[in-house]
C-alpha atoms as a PDB file:
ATOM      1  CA  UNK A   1      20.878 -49.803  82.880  1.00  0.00           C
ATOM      2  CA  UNK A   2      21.750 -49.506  86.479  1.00  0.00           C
ATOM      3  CA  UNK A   3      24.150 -46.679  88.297  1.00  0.00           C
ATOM      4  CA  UNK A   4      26.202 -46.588  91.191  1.00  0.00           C
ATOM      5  CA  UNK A   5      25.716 -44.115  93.594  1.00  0.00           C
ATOM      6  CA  UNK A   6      29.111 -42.360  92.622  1.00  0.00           C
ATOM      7  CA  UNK A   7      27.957 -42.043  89.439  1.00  0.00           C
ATOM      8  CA  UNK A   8      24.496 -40.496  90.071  1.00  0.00           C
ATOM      9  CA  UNK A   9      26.485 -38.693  92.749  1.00  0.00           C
ATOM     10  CA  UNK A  10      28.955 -37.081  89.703  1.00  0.00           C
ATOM     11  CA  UNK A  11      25.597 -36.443  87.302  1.00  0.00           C
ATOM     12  CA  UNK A  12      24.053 -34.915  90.540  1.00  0.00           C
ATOM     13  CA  UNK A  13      27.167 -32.415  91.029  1.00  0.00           C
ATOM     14  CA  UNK A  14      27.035 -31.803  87.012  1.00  0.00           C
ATOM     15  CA  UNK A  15      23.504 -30.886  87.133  1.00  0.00           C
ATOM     16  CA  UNK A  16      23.850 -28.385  89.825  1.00  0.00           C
ATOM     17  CA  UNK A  17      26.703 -26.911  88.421  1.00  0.00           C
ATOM     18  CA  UNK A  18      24.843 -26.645  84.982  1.00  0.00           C
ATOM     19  CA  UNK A  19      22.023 -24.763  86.707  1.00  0.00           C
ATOM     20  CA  UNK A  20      24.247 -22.498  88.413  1.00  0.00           C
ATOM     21  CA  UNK A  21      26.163 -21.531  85.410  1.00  0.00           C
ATOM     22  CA  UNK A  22      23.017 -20.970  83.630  1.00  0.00           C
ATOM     23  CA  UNK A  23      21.437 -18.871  85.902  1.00  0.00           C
ATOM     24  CA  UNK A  24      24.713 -16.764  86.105  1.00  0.00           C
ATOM     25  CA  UNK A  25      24.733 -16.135  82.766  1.00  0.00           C
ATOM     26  CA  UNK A  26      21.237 -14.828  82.558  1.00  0.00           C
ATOM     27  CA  UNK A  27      22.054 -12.669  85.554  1.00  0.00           C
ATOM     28  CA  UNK A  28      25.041 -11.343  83.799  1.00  0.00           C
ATOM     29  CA  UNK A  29      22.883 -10.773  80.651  1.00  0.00           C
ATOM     30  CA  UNK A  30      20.188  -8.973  82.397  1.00  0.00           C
ATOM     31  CA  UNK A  31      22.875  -6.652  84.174  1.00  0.00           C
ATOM     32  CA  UNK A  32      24.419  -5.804  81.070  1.00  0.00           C
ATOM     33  CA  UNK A  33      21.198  -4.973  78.976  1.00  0.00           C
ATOM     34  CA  UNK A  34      20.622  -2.611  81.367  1.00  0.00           C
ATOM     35  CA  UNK A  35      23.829  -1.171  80.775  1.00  0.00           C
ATOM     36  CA  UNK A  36      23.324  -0.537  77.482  1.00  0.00           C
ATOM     37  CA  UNK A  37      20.095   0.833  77.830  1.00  0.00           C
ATOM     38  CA  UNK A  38      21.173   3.716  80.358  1.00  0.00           C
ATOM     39  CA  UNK A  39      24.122   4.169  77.644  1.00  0.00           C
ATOM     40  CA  UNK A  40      22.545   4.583  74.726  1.00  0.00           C
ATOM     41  CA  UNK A  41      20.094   6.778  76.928  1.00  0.00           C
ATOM     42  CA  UNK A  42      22.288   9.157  77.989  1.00  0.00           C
ATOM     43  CA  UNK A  43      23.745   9.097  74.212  1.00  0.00           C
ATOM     44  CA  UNK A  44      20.522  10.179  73.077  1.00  0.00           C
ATOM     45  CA  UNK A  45      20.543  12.780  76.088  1.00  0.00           C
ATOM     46  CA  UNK A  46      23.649  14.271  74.363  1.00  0.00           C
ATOM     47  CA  UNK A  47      22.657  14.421  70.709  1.00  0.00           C
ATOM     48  CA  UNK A  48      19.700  16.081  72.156  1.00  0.00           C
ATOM     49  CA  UNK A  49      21.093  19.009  74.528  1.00  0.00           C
ATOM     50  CA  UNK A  50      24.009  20.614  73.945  1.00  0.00           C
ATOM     51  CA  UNK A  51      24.366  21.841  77.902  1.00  0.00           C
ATOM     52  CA  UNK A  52      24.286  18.017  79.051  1.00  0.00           C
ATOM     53  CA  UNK A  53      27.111  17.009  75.876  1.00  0.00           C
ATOM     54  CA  UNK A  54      29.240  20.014  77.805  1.00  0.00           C
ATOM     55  CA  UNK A  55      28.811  18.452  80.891  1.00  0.00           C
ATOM     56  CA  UNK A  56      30.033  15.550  79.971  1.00  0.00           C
ATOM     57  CA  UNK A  57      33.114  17.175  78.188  1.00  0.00           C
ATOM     58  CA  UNK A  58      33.830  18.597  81.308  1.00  0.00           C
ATOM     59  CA  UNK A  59      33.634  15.503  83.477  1.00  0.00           C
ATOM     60  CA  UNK A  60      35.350  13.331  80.799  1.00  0.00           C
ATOM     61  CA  UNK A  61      38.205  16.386  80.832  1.00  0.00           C
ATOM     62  CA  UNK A  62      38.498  15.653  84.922  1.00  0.00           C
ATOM     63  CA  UNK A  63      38.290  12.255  84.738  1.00  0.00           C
ATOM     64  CA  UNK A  64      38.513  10.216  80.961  1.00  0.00           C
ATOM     65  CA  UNK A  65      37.989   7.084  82.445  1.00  0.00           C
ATOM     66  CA  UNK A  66      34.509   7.305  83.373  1.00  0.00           C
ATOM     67  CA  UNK A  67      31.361   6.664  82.034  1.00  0.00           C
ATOM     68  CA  UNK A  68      28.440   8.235  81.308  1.00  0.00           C
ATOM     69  CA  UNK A  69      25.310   6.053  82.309  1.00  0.00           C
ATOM     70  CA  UNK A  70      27.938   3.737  83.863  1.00  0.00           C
ATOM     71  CA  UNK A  71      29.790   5.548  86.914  1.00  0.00           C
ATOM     72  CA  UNK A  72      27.633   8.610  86.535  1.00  0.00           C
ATOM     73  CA  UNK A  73      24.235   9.481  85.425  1.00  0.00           C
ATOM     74  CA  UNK A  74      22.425  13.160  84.280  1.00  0.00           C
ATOM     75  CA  UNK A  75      19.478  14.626  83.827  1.00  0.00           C
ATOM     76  CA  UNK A  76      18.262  17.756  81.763  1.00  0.00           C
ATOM     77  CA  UNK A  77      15.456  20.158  82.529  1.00  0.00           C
ATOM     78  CA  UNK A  78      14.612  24.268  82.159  1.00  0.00           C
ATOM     79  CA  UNK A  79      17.742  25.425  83.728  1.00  0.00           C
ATOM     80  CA  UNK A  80      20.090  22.507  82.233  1.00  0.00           C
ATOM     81  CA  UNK A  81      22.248  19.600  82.830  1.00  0.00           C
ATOM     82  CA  UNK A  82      22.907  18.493  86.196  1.00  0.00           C
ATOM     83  CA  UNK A  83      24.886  15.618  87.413  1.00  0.00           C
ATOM     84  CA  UNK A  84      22.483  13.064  89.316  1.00  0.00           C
ATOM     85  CA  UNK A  85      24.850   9.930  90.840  1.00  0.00           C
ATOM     86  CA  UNK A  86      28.253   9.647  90.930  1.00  0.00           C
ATOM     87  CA  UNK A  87      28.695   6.274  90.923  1.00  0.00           C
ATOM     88  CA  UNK A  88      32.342   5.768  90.140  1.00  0.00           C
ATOM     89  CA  UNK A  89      35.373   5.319  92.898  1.00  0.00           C
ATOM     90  CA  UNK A  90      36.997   8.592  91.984  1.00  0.00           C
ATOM     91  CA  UNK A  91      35.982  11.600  93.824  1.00  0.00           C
ATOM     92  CA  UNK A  92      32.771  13.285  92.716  1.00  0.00           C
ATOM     93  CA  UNK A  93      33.780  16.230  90.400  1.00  0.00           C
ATOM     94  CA  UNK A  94      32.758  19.736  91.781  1.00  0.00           C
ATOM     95  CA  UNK A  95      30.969  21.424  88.834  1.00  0.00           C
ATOM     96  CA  UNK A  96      31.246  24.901  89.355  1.00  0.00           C
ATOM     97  CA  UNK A  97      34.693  24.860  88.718  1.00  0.00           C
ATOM     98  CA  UNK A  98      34.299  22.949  85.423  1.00  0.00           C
ATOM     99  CA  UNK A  99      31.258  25.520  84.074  1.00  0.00           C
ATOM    100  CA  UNK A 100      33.416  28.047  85.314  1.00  0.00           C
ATOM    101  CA  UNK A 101      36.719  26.650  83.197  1.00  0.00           C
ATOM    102  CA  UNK A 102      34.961  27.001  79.768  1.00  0.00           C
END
């Protein structure tokens, strides 16, 4: 079984395209695992503190679209929740006012 070269030029194309899609989809996969790990991280943040679930009351008041884990991330210690990247487009939120609020 012989090909011509515009066939094994086609399979050729195929191929790469194949690979290409593949390794897209494993990027894609990898990028959203790690989503859901810094989700269901700062979930268990929440269920654990009740200053950091406030916090993100407050932010989620300001600005419902966001995310926590996603377009911002926190982190607790002695003196309590504090806001560590803002990663979304919309202007970072200025916490004092939003302690201040409640």
């Amino acid at each position: 079984m012989s090909f011509d070269f515009a066939t094994l030029s086609a399979l050729l194309v195929f191929v790469v395209i194949l690979v290409f899609l593949v390794m897209e989809i494993r990027s894609t996969r990898r990028e959203v695992k790690e989503q859901l790990r810094q989700v269901s991280q700062h979930n268990a943040l929440f269920q654990r503190n009740q200053q950091a679930w406030e916090l993100c009351q407050a932010i989620h008041e300001q600005y419902p679209d966001v995310c926590p884990g996603l377009d911002y991330t926190m982190w607790v210690d002695e003196q309590g929740a504090h806001l560590d990247q803002w990663l979304a487009d919309s202007p970072r939120p200025k916490l004092d006012r939003m302690v201040e609020k409640k």
